[in-house]
N, C-alpha and C. Protein backbone atom coordinates (compact mmCIF):
# COMPACT_ATOMS: atom_id res chain seq x y z
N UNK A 1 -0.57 134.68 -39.95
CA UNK A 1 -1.94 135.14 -39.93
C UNK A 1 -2.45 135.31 -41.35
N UNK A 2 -3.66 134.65 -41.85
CA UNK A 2 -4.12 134.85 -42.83
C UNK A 2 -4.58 136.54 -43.18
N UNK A 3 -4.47 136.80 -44.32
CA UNK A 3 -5.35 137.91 -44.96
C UNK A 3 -6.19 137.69 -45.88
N UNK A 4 -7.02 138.19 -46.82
CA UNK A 4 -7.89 138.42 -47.62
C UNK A 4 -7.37 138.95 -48.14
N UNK A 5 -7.39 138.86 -49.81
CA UNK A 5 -6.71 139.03 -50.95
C UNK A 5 -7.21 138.58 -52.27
N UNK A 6 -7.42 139.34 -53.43
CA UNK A 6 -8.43 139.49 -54.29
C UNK A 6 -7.30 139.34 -55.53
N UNK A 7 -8.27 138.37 -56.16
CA UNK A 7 -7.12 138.22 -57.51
C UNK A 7 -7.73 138.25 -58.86
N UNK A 8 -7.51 138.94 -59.98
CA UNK A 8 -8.16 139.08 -61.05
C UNK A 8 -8.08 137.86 -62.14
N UNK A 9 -9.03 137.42 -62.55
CA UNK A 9 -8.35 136.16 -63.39
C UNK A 9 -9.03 136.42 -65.14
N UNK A 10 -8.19 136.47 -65.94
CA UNK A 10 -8.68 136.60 -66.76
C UNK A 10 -7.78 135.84 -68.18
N UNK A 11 -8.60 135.47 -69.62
CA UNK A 11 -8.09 134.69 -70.21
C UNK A 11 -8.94 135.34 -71.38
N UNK A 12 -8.40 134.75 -72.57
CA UNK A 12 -8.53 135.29 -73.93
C UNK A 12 -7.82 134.33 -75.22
N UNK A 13 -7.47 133.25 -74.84
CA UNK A 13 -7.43 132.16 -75.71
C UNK A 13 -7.22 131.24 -74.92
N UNK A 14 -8.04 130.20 -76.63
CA UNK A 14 -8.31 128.73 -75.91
C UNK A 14 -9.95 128.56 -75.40
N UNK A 15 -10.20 127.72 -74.63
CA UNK A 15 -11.43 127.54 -74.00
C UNK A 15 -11.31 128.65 -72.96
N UNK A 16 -11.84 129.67 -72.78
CA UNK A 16 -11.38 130.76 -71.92
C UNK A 16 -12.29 130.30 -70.50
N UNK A 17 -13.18 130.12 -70.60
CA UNK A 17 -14.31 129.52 -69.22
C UNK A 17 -13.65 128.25 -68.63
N UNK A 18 -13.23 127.69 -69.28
CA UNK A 18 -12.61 126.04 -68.70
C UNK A 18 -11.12 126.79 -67.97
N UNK A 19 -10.57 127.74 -68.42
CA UNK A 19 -9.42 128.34 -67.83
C UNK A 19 -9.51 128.86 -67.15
N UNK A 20 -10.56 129.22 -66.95
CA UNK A 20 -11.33 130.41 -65.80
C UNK A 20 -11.28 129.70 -64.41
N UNK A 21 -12.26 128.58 -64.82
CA UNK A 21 -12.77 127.24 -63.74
C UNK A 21 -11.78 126.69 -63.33
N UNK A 22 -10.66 126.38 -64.00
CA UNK A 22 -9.39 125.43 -63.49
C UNK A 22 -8.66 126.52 -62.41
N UNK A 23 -8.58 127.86 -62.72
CA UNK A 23 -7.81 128.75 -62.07
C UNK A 23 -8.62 128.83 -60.85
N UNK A 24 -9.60 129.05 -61.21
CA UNK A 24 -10.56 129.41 -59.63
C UNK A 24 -10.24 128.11 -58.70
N UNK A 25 -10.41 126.43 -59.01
CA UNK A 25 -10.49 125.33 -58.57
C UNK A 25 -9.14 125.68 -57.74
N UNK A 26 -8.11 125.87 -58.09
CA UNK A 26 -6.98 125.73 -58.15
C UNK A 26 -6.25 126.56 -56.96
N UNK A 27 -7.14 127.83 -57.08
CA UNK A 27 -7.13 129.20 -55.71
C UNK A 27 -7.75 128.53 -54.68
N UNK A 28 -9.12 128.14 -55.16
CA UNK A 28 -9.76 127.57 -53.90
C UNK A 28 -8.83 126.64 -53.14
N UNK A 29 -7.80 125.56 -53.87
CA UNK A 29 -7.08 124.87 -52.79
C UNK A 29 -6.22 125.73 -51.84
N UNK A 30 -5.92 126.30 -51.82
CA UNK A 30 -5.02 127.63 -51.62
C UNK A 30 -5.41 128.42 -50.14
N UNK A 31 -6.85 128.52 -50.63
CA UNK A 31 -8.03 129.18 -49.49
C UNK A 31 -7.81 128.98 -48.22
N UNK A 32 -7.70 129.59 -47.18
CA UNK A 32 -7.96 129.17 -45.55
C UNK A 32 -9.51 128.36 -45.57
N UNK A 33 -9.11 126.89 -45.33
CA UNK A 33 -10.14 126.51 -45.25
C UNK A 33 -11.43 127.21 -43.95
N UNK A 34 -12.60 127.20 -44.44
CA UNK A 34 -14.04 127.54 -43.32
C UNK A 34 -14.15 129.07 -43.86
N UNK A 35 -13.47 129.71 -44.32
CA UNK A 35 -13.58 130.91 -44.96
C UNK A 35 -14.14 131.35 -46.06
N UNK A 36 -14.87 132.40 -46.07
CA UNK A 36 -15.83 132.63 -47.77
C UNK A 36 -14.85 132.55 -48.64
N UNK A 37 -15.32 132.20 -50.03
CA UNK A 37 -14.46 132.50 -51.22
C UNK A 37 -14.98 133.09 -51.62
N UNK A 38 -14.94 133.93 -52.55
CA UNK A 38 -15.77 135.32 -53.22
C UNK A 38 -16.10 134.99 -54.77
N UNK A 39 -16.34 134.89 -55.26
CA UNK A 39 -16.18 134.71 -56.81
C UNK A 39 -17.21 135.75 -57.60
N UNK A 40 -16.92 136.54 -58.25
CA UNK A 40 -17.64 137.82 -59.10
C UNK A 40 -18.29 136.88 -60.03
N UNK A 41 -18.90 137.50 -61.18
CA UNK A 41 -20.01 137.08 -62.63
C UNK A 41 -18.79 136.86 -63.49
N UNK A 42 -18.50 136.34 -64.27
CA UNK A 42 -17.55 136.47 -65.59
C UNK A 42 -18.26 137.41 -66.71
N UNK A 43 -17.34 138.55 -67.06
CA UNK A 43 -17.44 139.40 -67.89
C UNK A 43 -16.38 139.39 -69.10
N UNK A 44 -17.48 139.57 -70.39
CA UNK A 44 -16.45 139.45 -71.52
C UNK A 44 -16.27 141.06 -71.67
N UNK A 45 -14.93 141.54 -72.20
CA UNK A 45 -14.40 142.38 -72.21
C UNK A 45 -13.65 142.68 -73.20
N UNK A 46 -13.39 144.05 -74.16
CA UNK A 46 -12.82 143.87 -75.38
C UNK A 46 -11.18 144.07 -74.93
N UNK A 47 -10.01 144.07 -75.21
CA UNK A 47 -8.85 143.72 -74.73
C UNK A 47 -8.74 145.27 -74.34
N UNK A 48 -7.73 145.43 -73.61
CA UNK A 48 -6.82 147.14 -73.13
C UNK A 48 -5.28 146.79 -73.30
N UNK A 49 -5.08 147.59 -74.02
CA UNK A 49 -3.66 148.04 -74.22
C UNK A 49 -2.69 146.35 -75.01
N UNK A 50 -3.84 146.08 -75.64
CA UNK A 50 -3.45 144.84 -76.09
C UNK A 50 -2.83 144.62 -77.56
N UNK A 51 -1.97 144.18 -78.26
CA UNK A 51 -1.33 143.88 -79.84
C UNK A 51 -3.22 144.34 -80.46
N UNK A 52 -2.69 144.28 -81.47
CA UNK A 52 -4.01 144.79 -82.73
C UNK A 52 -4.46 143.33 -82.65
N UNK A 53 -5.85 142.78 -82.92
CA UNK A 53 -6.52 141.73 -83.58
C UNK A 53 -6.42 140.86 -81.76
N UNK A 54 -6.12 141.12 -80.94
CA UNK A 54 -6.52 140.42 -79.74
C UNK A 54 -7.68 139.83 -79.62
N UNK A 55 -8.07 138.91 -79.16
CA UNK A 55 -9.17 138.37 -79.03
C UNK A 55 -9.77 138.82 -77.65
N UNK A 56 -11.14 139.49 -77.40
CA UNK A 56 -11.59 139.63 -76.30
C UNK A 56 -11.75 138.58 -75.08
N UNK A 57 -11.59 138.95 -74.02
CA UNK A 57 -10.91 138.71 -72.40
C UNK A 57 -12.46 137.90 -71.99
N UNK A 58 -12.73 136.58 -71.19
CA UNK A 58 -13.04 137.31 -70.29
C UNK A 58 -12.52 137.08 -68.88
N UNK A 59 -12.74 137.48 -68.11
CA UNK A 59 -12.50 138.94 -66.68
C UNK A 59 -13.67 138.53 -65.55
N UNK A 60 -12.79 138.19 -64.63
CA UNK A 60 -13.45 137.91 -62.77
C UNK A 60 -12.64 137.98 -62.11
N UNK A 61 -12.97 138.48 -60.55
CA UNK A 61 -12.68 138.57 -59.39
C UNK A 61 -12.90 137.82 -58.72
N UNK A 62 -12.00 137.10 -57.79
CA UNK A 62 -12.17 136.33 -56.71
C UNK A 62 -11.26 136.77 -55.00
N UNK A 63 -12.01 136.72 -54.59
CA UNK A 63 -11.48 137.23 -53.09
C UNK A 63 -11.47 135.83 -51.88
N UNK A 64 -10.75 135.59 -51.02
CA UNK A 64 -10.30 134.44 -49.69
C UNK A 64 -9.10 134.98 -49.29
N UNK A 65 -9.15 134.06 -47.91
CA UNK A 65 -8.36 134.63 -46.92
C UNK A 65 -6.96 133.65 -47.55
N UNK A 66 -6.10 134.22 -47.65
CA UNK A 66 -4.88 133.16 -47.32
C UNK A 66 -3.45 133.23 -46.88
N UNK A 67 -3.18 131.92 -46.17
CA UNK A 67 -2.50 132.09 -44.69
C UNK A 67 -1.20 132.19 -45.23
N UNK A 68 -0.47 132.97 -46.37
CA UNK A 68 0.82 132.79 -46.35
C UNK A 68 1.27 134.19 -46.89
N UNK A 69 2.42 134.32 -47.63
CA UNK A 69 2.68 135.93 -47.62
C UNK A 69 2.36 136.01 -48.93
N UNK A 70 2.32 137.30 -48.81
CA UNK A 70 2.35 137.76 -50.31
C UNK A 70 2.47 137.05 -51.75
N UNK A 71 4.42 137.02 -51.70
CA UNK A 71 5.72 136.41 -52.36
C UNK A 71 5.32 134.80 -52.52
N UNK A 72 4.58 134.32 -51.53
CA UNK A 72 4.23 132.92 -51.66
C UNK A 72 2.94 132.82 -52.40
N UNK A 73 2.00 133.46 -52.58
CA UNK A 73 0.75 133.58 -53.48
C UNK A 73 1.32 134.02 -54.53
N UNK A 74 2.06 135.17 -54.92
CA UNK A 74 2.43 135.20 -56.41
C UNK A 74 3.11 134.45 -57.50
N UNK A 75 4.27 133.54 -56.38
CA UNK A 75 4.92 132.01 -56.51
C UNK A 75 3.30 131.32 -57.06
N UNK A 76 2.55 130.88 -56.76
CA UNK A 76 1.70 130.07 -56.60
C UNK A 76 0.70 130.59 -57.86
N UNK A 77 0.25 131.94 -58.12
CA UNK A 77 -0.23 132.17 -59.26
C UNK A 77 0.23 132.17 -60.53
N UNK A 78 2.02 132.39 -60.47
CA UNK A 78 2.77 132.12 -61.65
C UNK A 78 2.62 130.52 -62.06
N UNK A 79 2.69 129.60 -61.02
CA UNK A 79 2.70 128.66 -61.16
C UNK A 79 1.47 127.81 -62.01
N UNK A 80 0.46 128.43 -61.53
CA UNK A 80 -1.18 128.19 -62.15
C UNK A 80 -1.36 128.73 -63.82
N UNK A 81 -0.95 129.41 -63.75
CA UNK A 81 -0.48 130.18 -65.21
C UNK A 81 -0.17 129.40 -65.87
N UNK A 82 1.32 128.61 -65.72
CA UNK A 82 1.99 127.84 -66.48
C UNK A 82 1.41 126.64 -66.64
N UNK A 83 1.10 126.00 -65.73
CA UNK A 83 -0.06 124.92 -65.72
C UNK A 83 -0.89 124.75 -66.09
N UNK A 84 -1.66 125.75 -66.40
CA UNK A 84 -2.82 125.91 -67.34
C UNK A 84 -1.97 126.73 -68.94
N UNK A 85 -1.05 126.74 -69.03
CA UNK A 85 -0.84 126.67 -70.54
C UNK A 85 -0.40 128.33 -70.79
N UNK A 86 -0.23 129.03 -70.22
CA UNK A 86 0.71 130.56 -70.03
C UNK A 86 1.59 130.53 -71.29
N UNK A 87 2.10 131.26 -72.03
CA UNK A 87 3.11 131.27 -72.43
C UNK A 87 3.77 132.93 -72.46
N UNK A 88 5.13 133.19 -72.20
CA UNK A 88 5.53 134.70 -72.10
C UNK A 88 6.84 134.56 -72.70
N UNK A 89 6.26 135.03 -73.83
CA UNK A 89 7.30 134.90 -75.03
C UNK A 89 8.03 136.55 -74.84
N UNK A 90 7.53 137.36 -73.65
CA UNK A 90 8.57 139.03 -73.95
C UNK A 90 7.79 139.88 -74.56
N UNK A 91 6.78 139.57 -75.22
CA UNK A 91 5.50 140.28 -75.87
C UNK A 91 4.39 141.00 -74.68
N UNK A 92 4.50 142.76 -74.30
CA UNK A 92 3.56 143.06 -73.52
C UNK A 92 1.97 142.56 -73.98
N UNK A 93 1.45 142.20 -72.91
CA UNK A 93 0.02 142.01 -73.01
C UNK A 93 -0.37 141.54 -73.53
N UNK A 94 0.26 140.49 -74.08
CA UNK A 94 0.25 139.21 -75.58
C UNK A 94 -1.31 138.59 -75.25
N UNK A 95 -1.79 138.13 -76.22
CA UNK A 95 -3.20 136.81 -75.69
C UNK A 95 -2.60 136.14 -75.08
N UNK A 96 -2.96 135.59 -74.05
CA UNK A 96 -3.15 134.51 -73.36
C UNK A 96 -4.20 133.21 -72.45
N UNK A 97 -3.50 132.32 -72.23
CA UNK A 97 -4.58 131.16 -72.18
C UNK A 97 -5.13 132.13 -70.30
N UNK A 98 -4.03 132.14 -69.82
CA UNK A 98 -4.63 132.96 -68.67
C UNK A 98 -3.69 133.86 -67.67
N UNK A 99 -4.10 134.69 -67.43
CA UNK A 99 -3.77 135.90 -66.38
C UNK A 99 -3.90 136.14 -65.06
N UNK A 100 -3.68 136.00 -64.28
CA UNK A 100 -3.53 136.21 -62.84
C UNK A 100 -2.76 136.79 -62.39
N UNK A 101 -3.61 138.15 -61.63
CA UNK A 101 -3.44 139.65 -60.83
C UNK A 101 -3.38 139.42 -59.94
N UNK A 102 -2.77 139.69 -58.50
CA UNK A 102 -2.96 140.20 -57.29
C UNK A 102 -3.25 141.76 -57.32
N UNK A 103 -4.47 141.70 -56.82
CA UNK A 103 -5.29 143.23 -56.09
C UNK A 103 -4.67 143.66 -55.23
N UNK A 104 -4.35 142.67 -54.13
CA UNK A 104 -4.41 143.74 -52.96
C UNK A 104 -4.27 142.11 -51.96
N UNK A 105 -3.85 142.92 -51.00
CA UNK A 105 -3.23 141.42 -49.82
C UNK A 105 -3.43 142.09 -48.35
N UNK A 106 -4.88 142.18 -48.23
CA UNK A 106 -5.13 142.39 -46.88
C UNK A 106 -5.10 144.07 -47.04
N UNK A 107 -4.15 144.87 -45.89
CA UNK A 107 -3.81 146.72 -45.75
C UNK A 107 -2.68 146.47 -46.43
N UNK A 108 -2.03 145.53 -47.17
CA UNK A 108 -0.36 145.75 -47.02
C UNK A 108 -0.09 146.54 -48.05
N UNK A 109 0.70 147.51 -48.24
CA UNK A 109 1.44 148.28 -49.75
C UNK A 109 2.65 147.73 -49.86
N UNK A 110 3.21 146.72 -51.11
CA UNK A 110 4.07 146.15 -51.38
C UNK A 110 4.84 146.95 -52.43
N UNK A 111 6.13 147.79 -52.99
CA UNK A 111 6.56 148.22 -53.73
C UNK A 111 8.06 147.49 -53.74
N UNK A 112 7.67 146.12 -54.64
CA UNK A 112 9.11 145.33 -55.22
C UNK A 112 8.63 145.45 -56.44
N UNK A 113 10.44 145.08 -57.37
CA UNK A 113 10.34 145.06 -58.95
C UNK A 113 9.53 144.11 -58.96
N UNK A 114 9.17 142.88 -58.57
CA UNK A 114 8.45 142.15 -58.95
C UNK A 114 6.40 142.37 -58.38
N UNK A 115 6.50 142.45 -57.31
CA UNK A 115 4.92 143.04 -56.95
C UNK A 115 4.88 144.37 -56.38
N UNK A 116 3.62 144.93 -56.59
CA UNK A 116 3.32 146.18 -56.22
C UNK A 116 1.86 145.67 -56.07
N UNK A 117 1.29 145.93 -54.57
CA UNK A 117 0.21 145.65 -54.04
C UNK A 117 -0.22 147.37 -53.13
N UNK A 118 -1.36 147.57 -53.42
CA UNK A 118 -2.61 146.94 -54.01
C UNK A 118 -1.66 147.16 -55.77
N UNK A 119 -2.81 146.67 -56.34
CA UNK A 119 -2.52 146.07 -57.79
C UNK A 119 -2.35 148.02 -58.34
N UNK A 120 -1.00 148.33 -59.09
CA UNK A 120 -1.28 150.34 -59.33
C UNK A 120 -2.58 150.34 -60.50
N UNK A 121 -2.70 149.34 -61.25
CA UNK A 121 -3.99 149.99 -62.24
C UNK A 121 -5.38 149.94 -61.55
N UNK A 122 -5.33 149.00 -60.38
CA UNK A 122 -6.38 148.19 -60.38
C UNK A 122 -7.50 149.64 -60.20
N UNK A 123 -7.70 150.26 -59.75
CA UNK A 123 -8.69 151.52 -59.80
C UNK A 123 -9.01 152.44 -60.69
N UNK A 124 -8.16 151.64 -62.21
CA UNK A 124 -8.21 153.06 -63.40
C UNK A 124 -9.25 151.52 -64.51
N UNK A 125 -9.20 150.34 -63.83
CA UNK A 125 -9.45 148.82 -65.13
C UNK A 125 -10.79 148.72 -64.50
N UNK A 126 -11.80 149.22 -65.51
CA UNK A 126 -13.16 148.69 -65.37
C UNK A 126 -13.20 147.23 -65.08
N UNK A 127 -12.31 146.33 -66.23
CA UNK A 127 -12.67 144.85 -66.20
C UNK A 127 -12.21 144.08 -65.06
N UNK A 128 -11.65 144.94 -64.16
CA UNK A 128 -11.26 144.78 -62.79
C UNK A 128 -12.05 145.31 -62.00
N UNK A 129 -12.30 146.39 -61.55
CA UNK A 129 -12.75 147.26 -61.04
C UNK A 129 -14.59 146.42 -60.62
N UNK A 130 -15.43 146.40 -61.65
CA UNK A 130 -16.43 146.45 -61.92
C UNK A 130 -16.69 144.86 -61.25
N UNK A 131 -16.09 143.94 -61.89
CA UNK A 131 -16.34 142.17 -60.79
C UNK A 131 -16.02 142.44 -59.47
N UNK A 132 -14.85 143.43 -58.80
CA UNK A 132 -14.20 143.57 -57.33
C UNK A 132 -15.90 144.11 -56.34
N UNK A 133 -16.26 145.15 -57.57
CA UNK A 133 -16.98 145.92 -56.66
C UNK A 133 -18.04 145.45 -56.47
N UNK A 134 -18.59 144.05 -57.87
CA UNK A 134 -20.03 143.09 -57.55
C UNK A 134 -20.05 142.26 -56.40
N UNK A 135 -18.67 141.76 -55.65
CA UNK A 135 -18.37 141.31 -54.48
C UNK A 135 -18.20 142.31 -52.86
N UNK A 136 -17.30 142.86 -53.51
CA UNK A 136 -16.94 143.68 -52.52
C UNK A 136 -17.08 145.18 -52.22
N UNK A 137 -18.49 145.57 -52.70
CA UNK A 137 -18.63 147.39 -53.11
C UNK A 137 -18.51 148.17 -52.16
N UNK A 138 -18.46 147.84 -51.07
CA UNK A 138 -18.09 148.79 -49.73
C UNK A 138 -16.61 148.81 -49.14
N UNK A 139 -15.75 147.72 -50.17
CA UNK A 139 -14.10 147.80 -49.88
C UNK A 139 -13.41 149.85 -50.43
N UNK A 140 -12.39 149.30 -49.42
CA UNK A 140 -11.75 150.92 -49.64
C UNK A 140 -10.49 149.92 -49.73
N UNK A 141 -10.37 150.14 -50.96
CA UNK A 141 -8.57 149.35 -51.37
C UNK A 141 -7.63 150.20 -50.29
N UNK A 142 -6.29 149.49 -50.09
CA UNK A 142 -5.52 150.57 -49.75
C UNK A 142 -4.64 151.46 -50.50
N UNK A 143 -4.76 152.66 -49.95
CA UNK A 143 -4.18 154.28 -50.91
C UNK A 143 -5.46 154.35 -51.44
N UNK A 144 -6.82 154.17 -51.55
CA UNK A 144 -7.49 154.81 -51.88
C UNK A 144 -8.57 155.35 -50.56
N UNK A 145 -9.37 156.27 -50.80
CA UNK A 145 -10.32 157.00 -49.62
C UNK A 145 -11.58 156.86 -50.09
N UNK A 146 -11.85 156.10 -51.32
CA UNK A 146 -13.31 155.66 -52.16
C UNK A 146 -13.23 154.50 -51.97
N UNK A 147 -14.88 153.53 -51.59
CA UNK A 147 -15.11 152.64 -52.30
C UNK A 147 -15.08 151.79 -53.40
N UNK A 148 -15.29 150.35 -53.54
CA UNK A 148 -14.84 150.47 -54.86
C UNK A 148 -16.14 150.39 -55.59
N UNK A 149 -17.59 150.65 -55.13
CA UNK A 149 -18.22 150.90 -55.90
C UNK A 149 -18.20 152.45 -56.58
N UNK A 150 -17.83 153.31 -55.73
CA UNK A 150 -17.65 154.77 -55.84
C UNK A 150 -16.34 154.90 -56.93
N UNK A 151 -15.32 154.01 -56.70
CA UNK A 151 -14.34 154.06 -57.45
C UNK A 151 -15.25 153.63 -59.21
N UNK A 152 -15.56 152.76 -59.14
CA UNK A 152 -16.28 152.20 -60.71
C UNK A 152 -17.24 153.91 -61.14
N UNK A 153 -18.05 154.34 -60.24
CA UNK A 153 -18.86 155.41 -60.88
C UNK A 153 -17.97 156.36 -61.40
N UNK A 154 -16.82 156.74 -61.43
CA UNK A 154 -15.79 157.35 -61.85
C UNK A 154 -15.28 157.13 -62.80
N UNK A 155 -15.02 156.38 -63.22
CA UNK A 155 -14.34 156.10 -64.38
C UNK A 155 -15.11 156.25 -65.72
N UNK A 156 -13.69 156.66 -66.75
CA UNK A 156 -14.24 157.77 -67.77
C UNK A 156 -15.31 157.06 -68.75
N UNK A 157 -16.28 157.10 -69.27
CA UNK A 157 -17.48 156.58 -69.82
C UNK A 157 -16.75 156.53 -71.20
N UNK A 158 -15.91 156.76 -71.76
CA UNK A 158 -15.07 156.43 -72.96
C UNK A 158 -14.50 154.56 -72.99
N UNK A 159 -14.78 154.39 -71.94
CA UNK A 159 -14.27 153.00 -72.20
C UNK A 159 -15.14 151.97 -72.36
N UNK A 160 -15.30 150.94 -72.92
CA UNK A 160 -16.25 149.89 -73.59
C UNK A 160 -16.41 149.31 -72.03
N UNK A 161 -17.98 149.31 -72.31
CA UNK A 161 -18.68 148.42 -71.22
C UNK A 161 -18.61 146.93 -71.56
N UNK A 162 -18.51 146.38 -70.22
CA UNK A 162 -18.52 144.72 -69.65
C UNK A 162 -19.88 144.18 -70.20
N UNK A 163 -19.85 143.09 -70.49
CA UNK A 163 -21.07 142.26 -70.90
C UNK A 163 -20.88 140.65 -70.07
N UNK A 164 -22.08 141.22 -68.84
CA UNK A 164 -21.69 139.98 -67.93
C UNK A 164 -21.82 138.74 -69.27
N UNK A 165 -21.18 137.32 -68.80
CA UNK A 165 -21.78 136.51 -69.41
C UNK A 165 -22.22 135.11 -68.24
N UNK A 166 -21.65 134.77 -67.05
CA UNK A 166 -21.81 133.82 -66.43
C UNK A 166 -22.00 134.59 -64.97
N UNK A 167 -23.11 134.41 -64.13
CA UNK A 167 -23.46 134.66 -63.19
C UNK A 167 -22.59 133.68 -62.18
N UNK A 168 -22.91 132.20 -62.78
CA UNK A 168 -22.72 131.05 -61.81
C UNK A 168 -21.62 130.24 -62.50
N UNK A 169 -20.57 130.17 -61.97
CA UNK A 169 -19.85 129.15 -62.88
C UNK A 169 -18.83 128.14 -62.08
């Protein structure tokens, strides 16, 4: 049985929009076909918790149903990563050509060393937070009892605001 499942995509070197587009192309094959795909605005974003001199992100949400588990979508996003030019040299939060999150996979709470669903930051990361909720503002992630537009009005005003840049892409 398919679920709905929201994935953060974001990139910060290289052509960052062409990485953006290839990743999204790439989910969409993925998609339960006849089903919405969701796709948020692309927002540039200054890095979090990133090496000094990072180059700013940018940051979208995309949401579709898809018919396989979990473990098999995260297989499949590692894979897109590398394909589009990933590299994980052991360096936390290094630049990269691109990033791909799993949010959340339907109600399920996943706690393996390797995934933890819904995503644990995803409700504290504006540059997450803020594309989920331009799609989906009446979602209640699971473990949370807020919206996620209600979830975004929360968060601490100390952190650098998003600067949409692509509505349509």
């Amino acid at each position: 049985m398919a679920c709905r499942t929201a994935i953060a995509l974001g990139s910060n070197l290289g052509d960052r929009l062409a990485h953006l587009q290839a990743a999204r192309d790439r989910l969409q094959q993925l998609a339960l076909p006849g089903d919405a795909f969701l796709q948020a605005s692309i927002y540039q974003t200054a890095p979090v918790a990133c090496p000094d001199d990072s180059p700013d992100f940018l940051n979208t949400v995309v949401e579709f149903s898809y018919p396989g588990s979990p473990s098999e979508l995260l297989a499949h996003t590692q894979s897109i990563e590398l394909a589009l030019g990933r590299v994980r040299d052991g360096t936390p939060n290094a630049p990269r050509t691109l990033d791909l999150d799993l949010l959340y996979f339907g109600d399920q709470q996943i706690h393996l060393p390797q995934l933890e669903l819904p995503h644990p930051r995803l409700a504290q990361r504006r540059f997450v937070l803020e594309p989920l909720a331009e799609i989906r503002p009446d979602l209640i992630i699971p473990g949370q009892s807020q919206t996620t537009r209600h979830l975004l009005t929360t968060l601490p005003s100390s952190e650098a605001p998003l600067e949409k840049q692509h509505s349509r892409w």
